[in-house]
C-alpha atoms as a PDB file:
ATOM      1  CA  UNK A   1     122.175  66.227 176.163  1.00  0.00           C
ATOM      2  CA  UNK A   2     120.182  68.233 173.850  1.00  0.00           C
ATOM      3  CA  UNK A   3     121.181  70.895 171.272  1.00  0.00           C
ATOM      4  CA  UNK A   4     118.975  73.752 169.118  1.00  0.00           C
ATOM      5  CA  UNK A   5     120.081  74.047 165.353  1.00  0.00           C
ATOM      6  CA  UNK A   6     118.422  75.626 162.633  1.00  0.00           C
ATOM      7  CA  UNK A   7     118.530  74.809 159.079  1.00  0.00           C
ATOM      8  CA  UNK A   8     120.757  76.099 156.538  1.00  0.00           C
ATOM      9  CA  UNK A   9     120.461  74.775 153.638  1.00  0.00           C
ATOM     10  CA  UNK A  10     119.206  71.584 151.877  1.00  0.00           C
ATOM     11  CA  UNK A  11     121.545  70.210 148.965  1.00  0.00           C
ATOM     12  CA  UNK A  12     119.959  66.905 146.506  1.00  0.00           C
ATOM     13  CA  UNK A  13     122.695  65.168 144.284  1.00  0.00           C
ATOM     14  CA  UNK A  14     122.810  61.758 142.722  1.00  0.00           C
ATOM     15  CA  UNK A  15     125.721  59.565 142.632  1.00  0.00           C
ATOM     16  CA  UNK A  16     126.429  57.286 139.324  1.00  0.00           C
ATOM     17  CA  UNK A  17     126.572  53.457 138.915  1.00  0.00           C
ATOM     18  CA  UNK A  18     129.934  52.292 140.251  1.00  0.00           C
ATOM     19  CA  UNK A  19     129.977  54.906 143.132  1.00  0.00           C
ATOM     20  CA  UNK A  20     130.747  54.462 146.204  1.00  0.00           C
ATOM     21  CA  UNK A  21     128.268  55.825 148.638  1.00  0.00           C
ATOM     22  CA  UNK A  22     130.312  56.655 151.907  1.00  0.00           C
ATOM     23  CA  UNK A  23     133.233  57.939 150.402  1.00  0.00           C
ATOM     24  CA  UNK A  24     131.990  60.046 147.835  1.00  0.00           C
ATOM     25  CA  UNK A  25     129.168  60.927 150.477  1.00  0.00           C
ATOM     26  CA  UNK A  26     132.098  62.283 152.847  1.00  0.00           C
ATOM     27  CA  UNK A  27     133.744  63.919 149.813  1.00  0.00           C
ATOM     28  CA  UNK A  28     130.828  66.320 149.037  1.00  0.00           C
ATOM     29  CA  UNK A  29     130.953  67.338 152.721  1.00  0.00           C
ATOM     30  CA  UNK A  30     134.447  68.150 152.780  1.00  0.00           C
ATOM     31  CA  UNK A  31     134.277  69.685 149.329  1.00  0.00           C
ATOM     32  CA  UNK A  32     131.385  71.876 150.861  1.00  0.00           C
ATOM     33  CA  UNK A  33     132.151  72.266 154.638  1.00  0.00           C
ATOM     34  CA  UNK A  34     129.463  70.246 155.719  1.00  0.00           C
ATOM     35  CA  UNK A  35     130.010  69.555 159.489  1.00  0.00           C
ATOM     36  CA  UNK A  36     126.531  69.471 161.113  1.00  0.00           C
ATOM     37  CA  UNK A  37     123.560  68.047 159.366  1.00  0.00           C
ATOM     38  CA  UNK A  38     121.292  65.128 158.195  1.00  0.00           C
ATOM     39  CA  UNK A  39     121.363  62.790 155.335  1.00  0.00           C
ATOM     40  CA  UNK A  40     118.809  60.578 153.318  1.00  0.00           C
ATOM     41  CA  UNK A  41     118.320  58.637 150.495  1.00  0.00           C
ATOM     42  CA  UNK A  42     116.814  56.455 148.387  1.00  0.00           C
ATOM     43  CA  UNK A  43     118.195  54.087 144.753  1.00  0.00           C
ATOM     44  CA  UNK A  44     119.225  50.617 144.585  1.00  0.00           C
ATOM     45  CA  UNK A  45     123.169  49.042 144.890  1.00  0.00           C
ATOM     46  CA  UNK A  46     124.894  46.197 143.469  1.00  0.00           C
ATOM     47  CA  UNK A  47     127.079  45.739 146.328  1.00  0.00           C
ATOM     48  CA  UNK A  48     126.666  46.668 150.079  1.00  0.00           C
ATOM     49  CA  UNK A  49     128.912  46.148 152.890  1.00  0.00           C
ATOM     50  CA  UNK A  50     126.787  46.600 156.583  1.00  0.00           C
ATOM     51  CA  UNK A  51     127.328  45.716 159.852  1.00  0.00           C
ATOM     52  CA  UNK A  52     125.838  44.645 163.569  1.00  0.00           C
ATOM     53  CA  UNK A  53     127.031  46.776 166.854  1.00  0.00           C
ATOM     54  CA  UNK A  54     127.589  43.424 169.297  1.00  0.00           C
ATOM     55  CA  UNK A  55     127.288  45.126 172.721  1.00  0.00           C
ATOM     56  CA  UNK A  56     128.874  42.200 174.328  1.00  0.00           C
ATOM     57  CA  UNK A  57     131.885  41.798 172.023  1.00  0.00           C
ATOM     58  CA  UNK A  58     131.884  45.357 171.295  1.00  0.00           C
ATOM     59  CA  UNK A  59     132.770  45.551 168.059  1.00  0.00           C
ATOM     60  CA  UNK A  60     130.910  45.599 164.224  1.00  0.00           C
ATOM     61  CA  UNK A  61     130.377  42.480 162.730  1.00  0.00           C
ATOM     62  CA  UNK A  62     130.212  43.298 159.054  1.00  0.00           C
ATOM     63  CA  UNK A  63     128.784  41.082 156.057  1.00  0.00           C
ATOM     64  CA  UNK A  64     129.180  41.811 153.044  1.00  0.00           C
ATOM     65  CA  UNK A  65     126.406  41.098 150.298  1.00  0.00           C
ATOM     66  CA  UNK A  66     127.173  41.061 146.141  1.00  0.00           C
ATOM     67  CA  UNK A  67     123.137  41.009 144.695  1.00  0.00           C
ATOM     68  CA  UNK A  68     121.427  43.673 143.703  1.00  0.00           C
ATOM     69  CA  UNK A  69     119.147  45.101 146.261  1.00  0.00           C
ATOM     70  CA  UNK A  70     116.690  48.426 146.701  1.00  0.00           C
ATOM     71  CA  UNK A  71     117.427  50.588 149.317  1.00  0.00           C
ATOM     72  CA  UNK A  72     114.310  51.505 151.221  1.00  0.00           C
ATOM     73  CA  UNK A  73     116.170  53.885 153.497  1.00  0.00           C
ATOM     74  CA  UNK A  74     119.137  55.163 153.867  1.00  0.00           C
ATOM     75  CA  UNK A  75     119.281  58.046 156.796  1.00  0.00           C
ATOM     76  CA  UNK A  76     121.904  59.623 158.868  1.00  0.00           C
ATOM     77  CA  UNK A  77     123.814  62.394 160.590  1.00  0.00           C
ATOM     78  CA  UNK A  78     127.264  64.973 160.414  1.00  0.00           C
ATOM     79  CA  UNK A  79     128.976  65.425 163.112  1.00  0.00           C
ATOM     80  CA  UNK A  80     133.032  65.871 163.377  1.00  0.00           C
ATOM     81  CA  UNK A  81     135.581  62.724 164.314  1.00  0.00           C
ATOM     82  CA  UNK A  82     139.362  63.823 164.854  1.00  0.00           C
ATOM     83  CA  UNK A  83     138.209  67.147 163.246  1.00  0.00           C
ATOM     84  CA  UNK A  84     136.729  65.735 159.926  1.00  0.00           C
ATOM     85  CA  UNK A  85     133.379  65.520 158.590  1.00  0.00           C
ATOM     86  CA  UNK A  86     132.058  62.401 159.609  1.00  0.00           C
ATOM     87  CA  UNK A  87     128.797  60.852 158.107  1.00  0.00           C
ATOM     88  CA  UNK A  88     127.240  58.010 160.260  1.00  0.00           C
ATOM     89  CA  UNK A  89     125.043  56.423 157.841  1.00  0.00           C
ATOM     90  CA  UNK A  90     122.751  53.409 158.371  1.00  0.00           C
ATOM     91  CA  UNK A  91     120.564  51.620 155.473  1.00  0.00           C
ATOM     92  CA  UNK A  92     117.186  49.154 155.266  1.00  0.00           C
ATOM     93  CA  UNK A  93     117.732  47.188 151.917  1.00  0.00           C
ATOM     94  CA  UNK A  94     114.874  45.023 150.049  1.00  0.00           C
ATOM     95  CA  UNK A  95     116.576  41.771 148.623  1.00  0.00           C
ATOM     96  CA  UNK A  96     114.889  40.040 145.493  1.00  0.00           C
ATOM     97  CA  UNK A  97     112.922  38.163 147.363  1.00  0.00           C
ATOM     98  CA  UNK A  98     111.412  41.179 149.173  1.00  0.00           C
ATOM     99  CA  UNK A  99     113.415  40.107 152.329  1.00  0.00           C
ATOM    100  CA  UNK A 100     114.883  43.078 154.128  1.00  0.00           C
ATOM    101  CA  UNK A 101     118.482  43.740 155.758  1.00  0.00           C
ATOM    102  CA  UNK A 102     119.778  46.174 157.507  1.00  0.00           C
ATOM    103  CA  UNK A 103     122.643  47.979 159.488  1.00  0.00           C
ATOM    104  CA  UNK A 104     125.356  50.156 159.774  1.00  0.00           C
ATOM    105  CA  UNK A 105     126.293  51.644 156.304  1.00  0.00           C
ATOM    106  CA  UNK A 106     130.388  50.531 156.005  1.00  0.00           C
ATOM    107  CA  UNK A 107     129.964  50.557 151.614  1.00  0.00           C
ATOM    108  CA  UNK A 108     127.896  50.260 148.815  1.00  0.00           C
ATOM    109  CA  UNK A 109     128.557  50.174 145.209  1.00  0.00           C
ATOM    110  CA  UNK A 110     125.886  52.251 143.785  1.00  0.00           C
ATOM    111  CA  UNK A 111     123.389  51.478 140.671  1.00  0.00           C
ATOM    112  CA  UNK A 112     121.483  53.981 141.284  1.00  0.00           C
ATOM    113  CA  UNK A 113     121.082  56.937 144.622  1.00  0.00           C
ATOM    114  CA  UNK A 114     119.697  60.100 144.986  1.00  0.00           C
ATOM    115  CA  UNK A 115     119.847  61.949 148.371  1.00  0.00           C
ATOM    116  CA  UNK A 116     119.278  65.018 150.401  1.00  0.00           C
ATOM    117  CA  UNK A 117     121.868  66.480 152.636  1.00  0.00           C
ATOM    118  CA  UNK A 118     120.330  68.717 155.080  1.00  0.00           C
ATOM    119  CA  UNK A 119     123.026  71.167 156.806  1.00  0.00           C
ATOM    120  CA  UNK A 120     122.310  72.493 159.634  1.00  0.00           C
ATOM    121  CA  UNK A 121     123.473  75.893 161.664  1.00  0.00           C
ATOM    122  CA  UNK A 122     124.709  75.697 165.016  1.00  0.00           C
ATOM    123  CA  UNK A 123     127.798  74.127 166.775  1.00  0.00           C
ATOM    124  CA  UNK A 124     128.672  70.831 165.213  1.00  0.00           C
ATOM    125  CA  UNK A 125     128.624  67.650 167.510  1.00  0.00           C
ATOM    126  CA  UNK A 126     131.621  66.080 167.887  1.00  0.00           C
ATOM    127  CA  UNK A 127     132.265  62.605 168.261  1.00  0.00           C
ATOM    128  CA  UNK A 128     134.793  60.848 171.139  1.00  0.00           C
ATOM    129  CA  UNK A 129     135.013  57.740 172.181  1.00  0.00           C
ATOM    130  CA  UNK A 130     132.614  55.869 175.010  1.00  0.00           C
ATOM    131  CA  UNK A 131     133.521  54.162 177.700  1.00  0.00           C
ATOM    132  CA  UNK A 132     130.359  52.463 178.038  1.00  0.00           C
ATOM    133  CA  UNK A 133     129.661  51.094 175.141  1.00  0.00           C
ATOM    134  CA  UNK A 134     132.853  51.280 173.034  1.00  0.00           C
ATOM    135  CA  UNK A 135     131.620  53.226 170.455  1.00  0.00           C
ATOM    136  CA  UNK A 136     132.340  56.752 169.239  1.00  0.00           C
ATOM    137  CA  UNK A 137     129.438  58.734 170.287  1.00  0.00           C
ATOM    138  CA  UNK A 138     128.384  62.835 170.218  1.00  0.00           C
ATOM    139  CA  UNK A 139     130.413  64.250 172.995  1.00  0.00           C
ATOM    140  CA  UNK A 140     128.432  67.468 173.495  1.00  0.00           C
END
């Protein structure tokens, strides 16, 4: 399955200590109609909340760490679930001891995050849910 889009426009915000990255991250694209694009970032949190796709069990295992951290990477993508923006977001942190972690994006109390929100042109992807491996994937 491939698909062309072009780019439309590229939009950099910050969020504020005490924000919550997914939910104000979805907010912006509702507030703006975002429904196809890309997102990345960089900052540090205070409180993250990731997880672990376990293809046997299929489900998220999710952990939840409260120490300050970097994030080294956040990246992800826009599609549509149940006709929504949905941002699938996952996130490489640095841990005081320059230890790294990593995984799905669930939550994150932010310190400090700057991003880019790349939206793209073209038919959004939507998402549906997968037999195979009991996740909700790009239909299209």
């Amino acid at each position: 399955m491939l698909k062309d889009f072009n780019f439309k426009k590229i939009i950099q915000g910050r969020l504020f200590k005490g924000d919550e990255i997914i939910s104000e991250i979805t907010k912006i694209l509702k507030e703006k109609s975002i429904t196809s694009g890309l997102i990345s970032g960089i900052g540090a949190v205070s409180k993250v909340k990731i997880g672990y796709y376990d293809q046997k069990k299929r489900q998220y295992i999710s952990k939840e760490f409260c120490e300050p951290m970097e994030i080294l990477s956040l990246k992800g993508n826009i599609s549509l679930k149940d006709g929504e923006p949905f941002a699938h977001i996952h996130i490489i942190l640095s841990k005081e001891d320059y230890s790294t972690i990593g995984g799905h994006l669930f939550e994150a109390s932010v310190f400090a995050f700057e991003f880019e929100i790349i939206e793209l042109d073209g038919i959004p992807s939507e998402r549906g849910y997968d037999e195979d491996t009991g996740l909700f994937l790009w239909k299209c």
